[in-house]
C-alpha atoms as a PDB file:
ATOM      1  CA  UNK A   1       0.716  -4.160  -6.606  1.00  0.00           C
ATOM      2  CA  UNK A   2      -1.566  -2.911  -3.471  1.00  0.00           C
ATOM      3  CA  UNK A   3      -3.938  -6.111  -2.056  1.00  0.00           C
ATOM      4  CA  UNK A   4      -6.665  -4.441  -3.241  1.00  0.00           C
ATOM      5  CA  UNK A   5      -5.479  -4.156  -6.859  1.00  0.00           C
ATOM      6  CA  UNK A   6      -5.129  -8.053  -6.619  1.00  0.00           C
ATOM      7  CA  UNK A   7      -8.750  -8.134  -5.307  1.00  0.00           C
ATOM      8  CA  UNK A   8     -10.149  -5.932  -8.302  1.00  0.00           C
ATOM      9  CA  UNK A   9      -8.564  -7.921 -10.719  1.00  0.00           C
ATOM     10  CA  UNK A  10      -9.777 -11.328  -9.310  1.00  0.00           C
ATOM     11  CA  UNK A  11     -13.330 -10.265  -9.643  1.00  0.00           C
ATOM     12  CA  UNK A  12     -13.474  -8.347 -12.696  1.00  0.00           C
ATOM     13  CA  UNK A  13     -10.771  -9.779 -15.261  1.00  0.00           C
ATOM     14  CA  UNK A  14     -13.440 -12.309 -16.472  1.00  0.00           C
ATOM     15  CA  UNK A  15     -15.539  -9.424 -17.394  1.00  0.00           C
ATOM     16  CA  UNK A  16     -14.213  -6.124 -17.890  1.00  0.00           C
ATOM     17  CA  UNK A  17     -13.357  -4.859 -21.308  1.00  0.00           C
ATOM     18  CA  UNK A  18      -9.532  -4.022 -21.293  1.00  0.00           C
ATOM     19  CA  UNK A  19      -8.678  -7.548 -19.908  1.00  0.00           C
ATOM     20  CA  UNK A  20     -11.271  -9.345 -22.210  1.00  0.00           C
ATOM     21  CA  UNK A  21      -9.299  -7.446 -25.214  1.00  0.00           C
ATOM     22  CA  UNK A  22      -6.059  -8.497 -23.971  1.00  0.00           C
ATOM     23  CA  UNK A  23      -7.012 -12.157 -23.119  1.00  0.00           C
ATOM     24  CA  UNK A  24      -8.187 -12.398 -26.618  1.00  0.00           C
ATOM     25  CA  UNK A  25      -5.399 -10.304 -28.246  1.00  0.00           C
ATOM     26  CA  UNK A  26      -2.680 -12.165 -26.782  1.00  0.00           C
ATOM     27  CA  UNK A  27      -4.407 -15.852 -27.695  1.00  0.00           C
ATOM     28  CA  UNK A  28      -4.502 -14.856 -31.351  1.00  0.00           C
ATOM     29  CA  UNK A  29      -0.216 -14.420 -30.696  1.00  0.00           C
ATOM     30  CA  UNK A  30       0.040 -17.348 -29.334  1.00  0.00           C
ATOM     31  CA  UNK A  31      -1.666 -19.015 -31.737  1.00  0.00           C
ATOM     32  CA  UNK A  32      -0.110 -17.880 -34.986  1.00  0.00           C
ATOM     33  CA  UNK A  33       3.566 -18.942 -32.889  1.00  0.00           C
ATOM     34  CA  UNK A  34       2.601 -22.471 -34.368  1.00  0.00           C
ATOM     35  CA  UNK A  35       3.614 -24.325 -31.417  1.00  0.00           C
ATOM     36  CA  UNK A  36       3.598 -28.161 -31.325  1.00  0.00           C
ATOM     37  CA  UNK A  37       0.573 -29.720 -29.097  1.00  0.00           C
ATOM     38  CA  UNK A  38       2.019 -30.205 -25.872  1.00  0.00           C
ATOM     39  CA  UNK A  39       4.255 -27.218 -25.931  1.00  0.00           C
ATOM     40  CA  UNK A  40       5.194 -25.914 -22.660  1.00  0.00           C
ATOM     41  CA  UNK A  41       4.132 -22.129 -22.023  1.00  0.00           C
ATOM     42  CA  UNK A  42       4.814 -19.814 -19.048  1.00  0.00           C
ATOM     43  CA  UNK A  43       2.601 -16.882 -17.767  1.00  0.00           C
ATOM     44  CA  UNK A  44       5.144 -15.117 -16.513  1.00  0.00           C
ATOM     45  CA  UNK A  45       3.654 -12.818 -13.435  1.00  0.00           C
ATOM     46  CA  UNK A  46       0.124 -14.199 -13.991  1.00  0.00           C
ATOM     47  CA  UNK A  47      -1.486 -12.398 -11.180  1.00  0.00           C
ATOM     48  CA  UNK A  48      -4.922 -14.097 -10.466  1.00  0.00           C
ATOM     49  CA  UNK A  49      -5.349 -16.258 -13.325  1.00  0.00           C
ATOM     50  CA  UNK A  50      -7.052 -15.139 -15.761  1.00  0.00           C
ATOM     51  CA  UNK A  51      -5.030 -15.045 -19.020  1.00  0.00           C
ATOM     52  CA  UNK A  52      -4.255 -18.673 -17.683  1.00  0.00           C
ATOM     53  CA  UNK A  53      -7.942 -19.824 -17.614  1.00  0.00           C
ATOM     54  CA  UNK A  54      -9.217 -17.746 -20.754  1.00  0.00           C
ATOM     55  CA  UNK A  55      -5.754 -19.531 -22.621  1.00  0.00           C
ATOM     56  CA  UNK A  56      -6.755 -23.112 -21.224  1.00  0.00           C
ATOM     57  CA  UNK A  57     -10.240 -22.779 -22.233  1.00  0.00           C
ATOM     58  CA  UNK A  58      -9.128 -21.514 -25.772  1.00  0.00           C
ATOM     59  CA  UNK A  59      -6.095 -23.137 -26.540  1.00  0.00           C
ATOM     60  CA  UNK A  60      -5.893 -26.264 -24.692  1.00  0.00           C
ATOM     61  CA  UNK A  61      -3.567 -27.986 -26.662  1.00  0.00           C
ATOM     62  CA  UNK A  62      -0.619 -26.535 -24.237  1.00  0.00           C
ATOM     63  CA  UNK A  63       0.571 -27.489 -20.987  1.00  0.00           C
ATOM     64  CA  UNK A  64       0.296 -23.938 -18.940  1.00  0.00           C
ATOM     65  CA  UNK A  65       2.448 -22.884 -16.127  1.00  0.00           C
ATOM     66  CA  UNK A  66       2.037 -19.413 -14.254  1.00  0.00           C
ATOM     67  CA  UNK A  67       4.728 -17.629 -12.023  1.00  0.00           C
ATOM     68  CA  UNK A  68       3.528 -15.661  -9.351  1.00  0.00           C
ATOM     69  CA  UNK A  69       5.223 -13.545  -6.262  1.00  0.00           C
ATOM     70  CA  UNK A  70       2.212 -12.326  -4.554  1.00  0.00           C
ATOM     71  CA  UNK A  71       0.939 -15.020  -2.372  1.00  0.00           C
ATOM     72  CA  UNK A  72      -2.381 -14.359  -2.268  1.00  0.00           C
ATOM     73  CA  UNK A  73      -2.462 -13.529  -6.299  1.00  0.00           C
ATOM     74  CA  UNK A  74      -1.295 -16.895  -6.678  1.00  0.00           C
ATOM     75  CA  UNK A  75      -3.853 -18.701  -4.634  1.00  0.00           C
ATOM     76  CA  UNK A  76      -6.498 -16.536  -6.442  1.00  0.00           C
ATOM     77  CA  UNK A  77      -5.214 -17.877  -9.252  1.00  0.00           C
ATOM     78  CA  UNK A  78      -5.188 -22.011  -8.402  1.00  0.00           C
ATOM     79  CA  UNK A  79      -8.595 -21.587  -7.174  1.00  0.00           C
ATOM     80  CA  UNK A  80      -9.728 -19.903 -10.526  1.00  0.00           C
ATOM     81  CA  UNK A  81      -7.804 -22.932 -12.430  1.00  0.00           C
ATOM     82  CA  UNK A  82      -9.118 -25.877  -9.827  1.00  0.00           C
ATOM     83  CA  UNK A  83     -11.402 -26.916 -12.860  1.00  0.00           C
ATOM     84  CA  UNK A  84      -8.731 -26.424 -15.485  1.00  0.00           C
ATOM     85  CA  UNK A  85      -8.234 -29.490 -17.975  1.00  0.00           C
ATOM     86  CA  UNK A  86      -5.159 -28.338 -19.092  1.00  0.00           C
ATOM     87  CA  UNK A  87      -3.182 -29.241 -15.486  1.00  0.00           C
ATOM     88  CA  UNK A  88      -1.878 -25.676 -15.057  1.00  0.00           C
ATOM     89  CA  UNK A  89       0.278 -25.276 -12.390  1.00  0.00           C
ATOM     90  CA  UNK A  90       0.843 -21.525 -10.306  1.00  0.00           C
ATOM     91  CA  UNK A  91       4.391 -21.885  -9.131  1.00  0.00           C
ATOM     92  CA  UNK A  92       5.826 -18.851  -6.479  1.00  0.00           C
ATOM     93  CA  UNK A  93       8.566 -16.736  -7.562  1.00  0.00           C
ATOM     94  CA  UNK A  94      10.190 -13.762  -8.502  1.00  0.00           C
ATOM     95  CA  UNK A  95      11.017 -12.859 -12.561  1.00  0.00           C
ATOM     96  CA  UNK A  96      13.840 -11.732 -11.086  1.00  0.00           C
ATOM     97  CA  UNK A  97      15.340 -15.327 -10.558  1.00  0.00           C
ATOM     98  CA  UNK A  98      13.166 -18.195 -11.661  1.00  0.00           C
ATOM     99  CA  UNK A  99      12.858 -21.107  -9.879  1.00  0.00           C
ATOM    100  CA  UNK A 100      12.666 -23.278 -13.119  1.00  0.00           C
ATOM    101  CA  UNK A 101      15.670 -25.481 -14.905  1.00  0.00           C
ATOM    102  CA  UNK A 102      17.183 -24.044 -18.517  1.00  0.00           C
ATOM    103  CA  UNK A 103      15.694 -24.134 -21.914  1.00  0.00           C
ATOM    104  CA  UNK A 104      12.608 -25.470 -20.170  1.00  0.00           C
ATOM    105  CA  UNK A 105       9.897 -23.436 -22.202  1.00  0.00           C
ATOM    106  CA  UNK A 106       8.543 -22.923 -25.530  1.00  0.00           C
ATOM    107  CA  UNK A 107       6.924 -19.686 -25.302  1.00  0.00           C
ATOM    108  CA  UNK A 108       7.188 -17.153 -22.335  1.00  0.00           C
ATOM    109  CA  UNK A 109       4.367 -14.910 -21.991  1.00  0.00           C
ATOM    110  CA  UNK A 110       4.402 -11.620 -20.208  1.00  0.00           C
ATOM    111  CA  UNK A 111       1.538  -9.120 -19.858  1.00  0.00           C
ATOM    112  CA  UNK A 112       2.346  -5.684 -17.525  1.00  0.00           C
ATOM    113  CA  UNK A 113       5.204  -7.000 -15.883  1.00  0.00           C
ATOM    114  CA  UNK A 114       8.310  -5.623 -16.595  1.00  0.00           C
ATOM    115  CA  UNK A 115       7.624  -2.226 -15.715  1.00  0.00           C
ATOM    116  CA  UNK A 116       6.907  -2.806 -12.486  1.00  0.00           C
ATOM    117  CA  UNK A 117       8.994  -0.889 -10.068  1.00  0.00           C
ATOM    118  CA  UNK A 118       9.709  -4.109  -8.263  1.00  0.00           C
ATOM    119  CA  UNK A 119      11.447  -5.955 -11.986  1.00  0.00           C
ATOM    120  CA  UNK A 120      14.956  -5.609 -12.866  1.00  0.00           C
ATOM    121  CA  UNK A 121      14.453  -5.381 -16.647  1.00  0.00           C
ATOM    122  CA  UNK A 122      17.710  -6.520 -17.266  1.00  0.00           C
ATOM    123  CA  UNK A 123      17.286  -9.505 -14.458  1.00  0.00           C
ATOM    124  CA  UNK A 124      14.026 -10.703 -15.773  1.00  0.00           C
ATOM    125  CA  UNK A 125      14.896 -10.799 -19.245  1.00  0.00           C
ATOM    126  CA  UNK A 126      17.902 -13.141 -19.059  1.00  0.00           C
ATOM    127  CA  UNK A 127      16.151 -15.491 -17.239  1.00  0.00           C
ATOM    128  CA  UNK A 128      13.633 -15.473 -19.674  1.00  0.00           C
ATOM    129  CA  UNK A 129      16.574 -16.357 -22.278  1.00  0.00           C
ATOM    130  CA  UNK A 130      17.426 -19.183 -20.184  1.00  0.00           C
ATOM    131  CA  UNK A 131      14.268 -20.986 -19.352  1.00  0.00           C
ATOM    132  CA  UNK A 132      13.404 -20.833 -23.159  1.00  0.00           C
ATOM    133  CA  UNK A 133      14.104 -23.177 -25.482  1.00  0.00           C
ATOM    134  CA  UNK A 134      16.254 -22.667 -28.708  1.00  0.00           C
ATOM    135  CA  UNK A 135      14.146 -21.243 -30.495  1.00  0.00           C
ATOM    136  CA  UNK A 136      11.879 -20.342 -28.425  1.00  0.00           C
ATOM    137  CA  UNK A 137       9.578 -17.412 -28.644  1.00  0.00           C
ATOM    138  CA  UNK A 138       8.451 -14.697 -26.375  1.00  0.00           C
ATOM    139  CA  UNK A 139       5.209 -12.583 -26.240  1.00  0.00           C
ATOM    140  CA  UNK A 140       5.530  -9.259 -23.898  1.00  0.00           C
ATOM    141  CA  UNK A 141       2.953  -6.441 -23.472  1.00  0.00           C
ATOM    142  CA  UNK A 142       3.769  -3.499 -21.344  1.00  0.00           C
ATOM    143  CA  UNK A 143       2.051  -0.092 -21.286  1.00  0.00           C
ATOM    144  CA  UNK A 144       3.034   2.651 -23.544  1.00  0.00           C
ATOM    145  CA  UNK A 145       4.378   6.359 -23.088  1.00  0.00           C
ATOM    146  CA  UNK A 146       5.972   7.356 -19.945  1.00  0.00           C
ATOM    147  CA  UNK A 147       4.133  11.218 -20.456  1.00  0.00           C
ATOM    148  CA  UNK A 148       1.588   8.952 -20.374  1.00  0.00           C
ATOM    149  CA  UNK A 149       1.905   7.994 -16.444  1.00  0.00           C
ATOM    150  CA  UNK A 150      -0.726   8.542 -14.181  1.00  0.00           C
ATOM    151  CA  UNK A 151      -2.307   7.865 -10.623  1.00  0.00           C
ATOM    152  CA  UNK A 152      -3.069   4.287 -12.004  1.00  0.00           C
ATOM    153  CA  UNK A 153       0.898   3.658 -12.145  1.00  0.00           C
ATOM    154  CA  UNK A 154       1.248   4.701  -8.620  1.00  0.00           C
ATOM    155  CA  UNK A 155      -1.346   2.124  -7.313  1.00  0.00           C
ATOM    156  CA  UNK A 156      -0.100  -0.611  -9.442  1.00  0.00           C
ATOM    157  CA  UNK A 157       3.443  -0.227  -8.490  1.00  0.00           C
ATOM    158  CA  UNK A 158       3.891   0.460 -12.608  1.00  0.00           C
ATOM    159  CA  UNK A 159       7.351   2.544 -12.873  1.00  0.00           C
ATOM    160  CA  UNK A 160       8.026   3.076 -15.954  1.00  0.00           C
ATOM    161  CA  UNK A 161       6.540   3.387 -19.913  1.00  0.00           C
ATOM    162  CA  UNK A 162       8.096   2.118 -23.059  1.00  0.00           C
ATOM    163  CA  UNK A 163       7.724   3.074 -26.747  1.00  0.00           C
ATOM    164  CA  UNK A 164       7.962   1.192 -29.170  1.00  0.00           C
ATOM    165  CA  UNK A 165      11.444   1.345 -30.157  1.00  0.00           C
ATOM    166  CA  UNK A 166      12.622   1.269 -26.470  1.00  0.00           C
ATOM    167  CA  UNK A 167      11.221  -2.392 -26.301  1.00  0.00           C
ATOM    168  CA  UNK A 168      13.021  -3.633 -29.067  1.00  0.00           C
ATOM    169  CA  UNK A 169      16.325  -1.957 -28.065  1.00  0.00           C
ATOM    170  CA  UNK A 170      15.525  -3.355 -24.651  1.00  0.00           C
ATOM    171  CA  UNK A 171      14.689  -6.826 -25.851  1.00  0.00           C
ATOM    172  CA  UNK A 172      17.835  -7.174 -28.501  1.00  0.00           C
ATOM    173  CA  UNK A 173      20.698  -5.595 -25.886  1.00  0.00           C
ATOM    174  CA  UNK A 174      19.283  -9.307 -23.893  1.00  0.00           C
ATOM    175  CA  UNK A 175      19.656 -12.150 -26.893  1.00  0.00           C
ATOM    176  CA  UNK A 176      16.372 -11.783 -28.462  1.00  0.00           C
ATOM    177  CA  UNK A 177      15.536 -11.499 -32.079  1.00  0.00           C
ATOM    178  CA  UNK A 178      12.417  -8.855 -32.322  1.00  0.00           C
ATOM    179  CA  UNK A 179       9.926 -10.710 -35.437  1.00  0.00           C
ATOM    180  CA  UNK A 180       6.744  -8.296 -34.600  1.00  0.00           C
ATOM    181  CA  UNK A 181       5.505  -5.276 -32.458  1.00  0.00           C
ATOM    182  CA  UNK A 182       3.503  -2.698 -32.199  1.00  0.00           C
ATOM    183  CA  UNK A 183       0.915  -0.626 -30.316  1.00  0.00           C
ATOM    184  CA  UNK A 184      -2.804  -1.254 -29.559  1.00  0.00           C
ATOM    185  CA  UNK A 185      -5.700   0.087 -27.660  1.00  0.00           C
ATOM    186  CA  UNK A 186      -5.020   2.829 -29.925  1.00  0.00           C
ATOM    187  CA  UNK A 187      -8.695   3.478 -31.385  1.00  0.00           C
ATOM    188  CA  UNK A 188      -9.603   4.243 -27.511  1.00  0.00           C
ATOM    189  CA  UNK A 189      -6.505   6.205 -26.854  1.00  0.00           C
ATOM    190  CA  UNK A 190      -7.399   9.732 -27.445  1.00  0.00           C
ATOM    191  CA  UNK A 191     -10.280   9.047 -24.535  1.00  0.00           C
ATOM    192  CA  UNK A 192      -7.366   7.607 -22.593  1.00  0.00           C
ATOM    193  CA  UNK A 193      -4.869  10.490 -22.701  1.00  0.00           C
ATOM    194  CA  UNK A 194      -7.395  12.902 -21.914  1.00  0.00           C
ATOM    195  CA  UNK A 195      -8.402  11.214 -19.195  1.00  0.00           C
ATOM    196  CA  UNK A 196      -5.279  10.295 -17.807  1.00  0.00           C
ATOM    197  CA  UNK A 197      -3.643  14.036 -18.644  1.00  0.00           C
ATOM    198  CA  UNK A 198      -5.909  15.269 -16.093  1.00  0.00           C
ATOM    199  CA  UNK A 199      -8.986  13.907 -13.694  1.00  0.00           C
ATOM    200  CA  UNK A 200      -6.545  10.486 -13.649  1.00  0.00           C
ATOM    201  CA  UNK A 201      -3.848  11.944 -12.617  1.00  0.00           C
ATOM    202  CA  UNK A 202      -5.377  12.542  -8.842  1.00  0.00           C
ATOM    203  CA  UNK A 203      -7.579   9.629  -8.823  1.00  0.00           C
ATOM    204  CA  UNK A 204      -7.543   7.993  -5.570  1.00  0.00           C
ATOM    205  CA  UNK A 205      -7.787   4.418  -6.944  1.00  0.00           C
ATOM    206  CA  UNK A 206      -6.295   2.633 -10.721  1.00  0.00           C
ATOM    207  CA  UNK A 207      -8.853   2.645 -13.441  1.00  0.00           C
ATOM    208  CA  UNK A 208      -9.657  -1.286 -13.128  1.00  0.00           C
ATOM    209  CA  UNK A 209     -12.993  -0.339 -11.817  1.00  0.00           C
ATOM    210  CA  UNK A 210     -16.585  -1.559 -12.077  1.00  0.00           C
ATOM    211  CA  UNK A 211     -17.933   0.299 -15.281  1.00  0.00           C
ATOM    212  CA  UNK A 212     -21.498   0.986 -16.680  1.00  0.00           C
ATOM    213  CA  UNK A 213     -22.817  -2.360 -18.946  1.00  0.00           C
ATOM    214  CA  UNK A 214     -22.938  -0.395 -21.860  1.00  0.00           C
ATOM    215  CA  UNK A 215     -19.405   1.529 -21.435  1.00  0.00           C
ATOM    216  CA  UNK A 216     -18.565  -1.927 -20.585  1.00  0.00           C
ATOM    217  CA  UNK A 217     -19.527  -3.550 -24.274  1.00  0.00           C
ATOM    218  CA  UNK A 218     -18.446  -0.587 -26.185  1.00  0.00           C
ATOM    219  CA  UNK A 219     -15.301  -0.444 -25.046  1.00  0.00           C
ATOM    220  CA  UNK A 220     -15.101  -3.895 -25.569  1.00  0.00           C
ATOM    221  CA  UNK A 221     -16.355  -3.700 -29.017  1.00  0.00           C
ATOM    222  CA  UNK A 222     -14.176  -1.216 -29.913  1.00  0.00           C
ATOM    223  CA  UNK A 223     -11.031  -3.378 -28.817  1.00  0.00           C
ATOM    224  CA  UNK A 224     -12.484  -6.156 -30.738  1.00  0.00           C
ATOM    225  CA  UNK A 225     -13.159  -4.247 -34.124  1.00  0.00           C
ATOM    226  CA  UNK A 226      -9.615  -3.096 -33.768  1.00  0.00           C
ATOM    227  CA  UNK A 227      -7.631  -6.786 -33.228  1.00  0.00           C
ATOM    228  CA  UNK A 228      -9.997  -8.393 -35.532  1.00  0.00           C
ATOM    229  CA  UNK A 229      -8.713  -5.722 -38.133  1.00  0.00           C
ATOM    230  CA  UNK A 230      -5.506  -5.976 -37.353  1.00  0.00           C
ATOM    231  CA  UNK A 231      -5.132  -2.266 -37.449  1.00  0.00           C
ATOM    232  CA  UNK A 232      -1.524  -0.378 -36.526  1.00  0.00           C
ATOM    233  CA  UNK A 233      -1.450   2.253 -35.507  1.00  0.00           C
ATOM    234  CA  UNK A 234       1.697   4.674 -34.362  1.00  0.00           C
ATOM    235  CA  UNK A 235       0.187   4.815 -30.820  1.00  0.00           C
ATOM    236  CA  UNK A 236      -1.553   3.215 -28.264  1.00  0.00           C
ATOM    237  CA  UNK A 237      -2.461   2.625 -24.779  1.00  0.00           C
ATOM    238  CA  UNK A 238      -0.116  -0.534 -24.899  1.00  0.00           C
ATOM    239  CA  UNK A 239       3.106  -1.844 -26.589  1.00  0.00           C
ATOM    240  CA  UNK A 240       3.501  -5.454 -27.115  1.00  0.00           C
ATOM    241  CA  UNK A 241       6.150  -7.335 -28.846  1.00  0.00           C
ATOM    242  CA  UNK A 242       6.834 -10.302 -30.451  1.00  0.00           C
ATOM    243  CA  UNK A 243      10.048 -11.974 -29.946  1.00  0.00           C
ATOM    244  CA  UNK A 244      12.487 -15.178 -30.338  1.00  0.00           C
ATOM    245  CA  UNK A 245      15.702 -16.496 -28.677  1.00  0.00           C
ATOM    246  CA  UNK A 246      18.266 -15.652 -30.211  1.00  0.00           C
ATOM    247  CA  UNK A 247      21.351 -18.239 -30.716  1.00  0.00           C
ATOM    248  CA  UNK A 248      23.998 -15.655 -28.939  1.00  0.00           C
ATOM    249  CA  UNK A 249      24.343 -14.618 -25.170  1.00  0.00           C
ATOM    250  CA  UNK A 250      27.164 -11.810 -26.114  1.00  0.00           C
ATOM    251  CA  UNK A 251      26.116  -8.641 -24.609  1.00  0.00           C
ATOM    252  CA  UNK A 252      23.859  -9.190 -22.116  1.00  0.00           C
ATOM    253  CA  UNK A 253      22.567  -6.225 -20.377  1.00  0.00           C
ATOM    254  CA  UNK A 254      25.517  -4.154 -21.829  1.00  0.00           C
ATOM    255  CA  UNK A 255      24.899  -0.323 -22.387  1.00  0.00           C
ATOM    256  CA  UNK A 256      26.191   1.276 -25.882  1.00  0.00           C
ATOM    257  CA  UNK A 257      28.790   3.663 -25.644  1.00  0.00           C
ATOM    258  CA  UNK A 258      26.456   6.540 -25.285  1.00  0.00           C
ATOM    259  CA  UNK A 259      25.419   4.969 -22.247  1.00  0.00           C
ATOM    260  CA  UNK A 260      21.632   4.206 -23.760  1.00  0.00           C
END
């Protein structure tokens, strides 16, 4: 992403509503995973910290580790975890090729990553297979709907959208079993397409900017009411999916004979 999209998200993740819902959203995954204490879980491109701190301060029976390319992300990030009792370490590094030994996780979490125009899907994936476990599970969230794509894309590097169905296929053509997925920030999304289907798709900055208080806590609230109700929807803002390792490699990254 541009500096100044690591800068915006340092200083308002703790705050602002759409990471609040997703810090929350992806901590209720992780903890219905059933993980043994002591489990070893990756934030896999964990940007300035903040899943990592909201995850050590509410589930601090793990042992957290983030992976980070941007340099100056990453020190945003140790500094925001200096306090952290969970020993979290940021380690620098590309999805592309992680610098960590096989089978060496639990859980790999992922939040906006792979459609960054700088991932290789098909790169980032395997080595997710590797450095998990047998077993092991995998929690991805990406954003949905490539007619969907906006200004915001641009300045986050984001280069492409998925659907639903496109992360699964994507996810099973590289070993993984899909248990769970599905779209959210859906009660919000009709406010979100219109905005993004025309004033956002000039805007001369991403939408992770400093809101009103009260836009702030409805937005929040609505986010809120909608995870604690569990509600699916057949659309959203975001895709995320739930998925596990599966047992055979065959087929990695291979295209079906239609080329898809």
């Amino acid at each position: 992403m541009e500096r100044v999209e690591y800068q915006l998200m340092n200083a308002l993740e703790d705050n602002f509503w759409w990471y609040r819902a997703l810090h929350a959203i992806v901590a209720q995954r992780l903890s219905q995973l059933s993980l043994p204490a002591g489990a070893n879980v990756l934030d896999a491109g964990c940007g300035t910290g903040g899943m990592l701190k909201y995850l050590s301060q509410h589930a601090p029976q793990y042992h957290y580790c983030g992976l980070e390319w941007n340099k100056e992300a990453a020190a945003m990030a140790e500094s925001k975890l200096a306090d952290s009792k969970t020993g979290t370490a940021i380690t620098r590094g590309s999805v592309n090729s992680m610098p960590f030994g096989d089978q060496q996780f639990a859980a790999i979490l992922s939040q906006d990553v792979l459609y960054h125009r700088n991932v290789d899907e098909q790169a980032m994936l395997q080595e997710f297979h590797r450095c998990l476990q047998p077993g092991g599970q995998l929690l991805v969230n990406v954003a949905a709907f490539q007619w969907m794509a906006s200004a915001h894309d641009e300045h986050v590097h984001g280069a492409r959208r998925y659907t639903e169905k496109q992360l699964q296929k994507l996810l099973q053509q590289n070993g993984f079993e899909v248990i769970r997925s599905g779209y959210w920030n859906s009660l919000l999304f009709p406010l979100m397409m219109l905005q993004r289907l025309t004033v956002g798709k000039h805007k001369a900055s991403s939408d992770v900017e400093t809101v009103s208080a009260w836009q702030n806590r409805i937005f929040h609230a609505v986010l809120d009411c909608e995870r604690r109700l569990n509600l699916r929807l057949p659309f959203g803002g975001s895709v995320w999916i739930h998925a596990r390792k599966g047992s055979c490699k065959k087929g990695f990254g291979q295209k079906n004979e239609a080329g898809e």
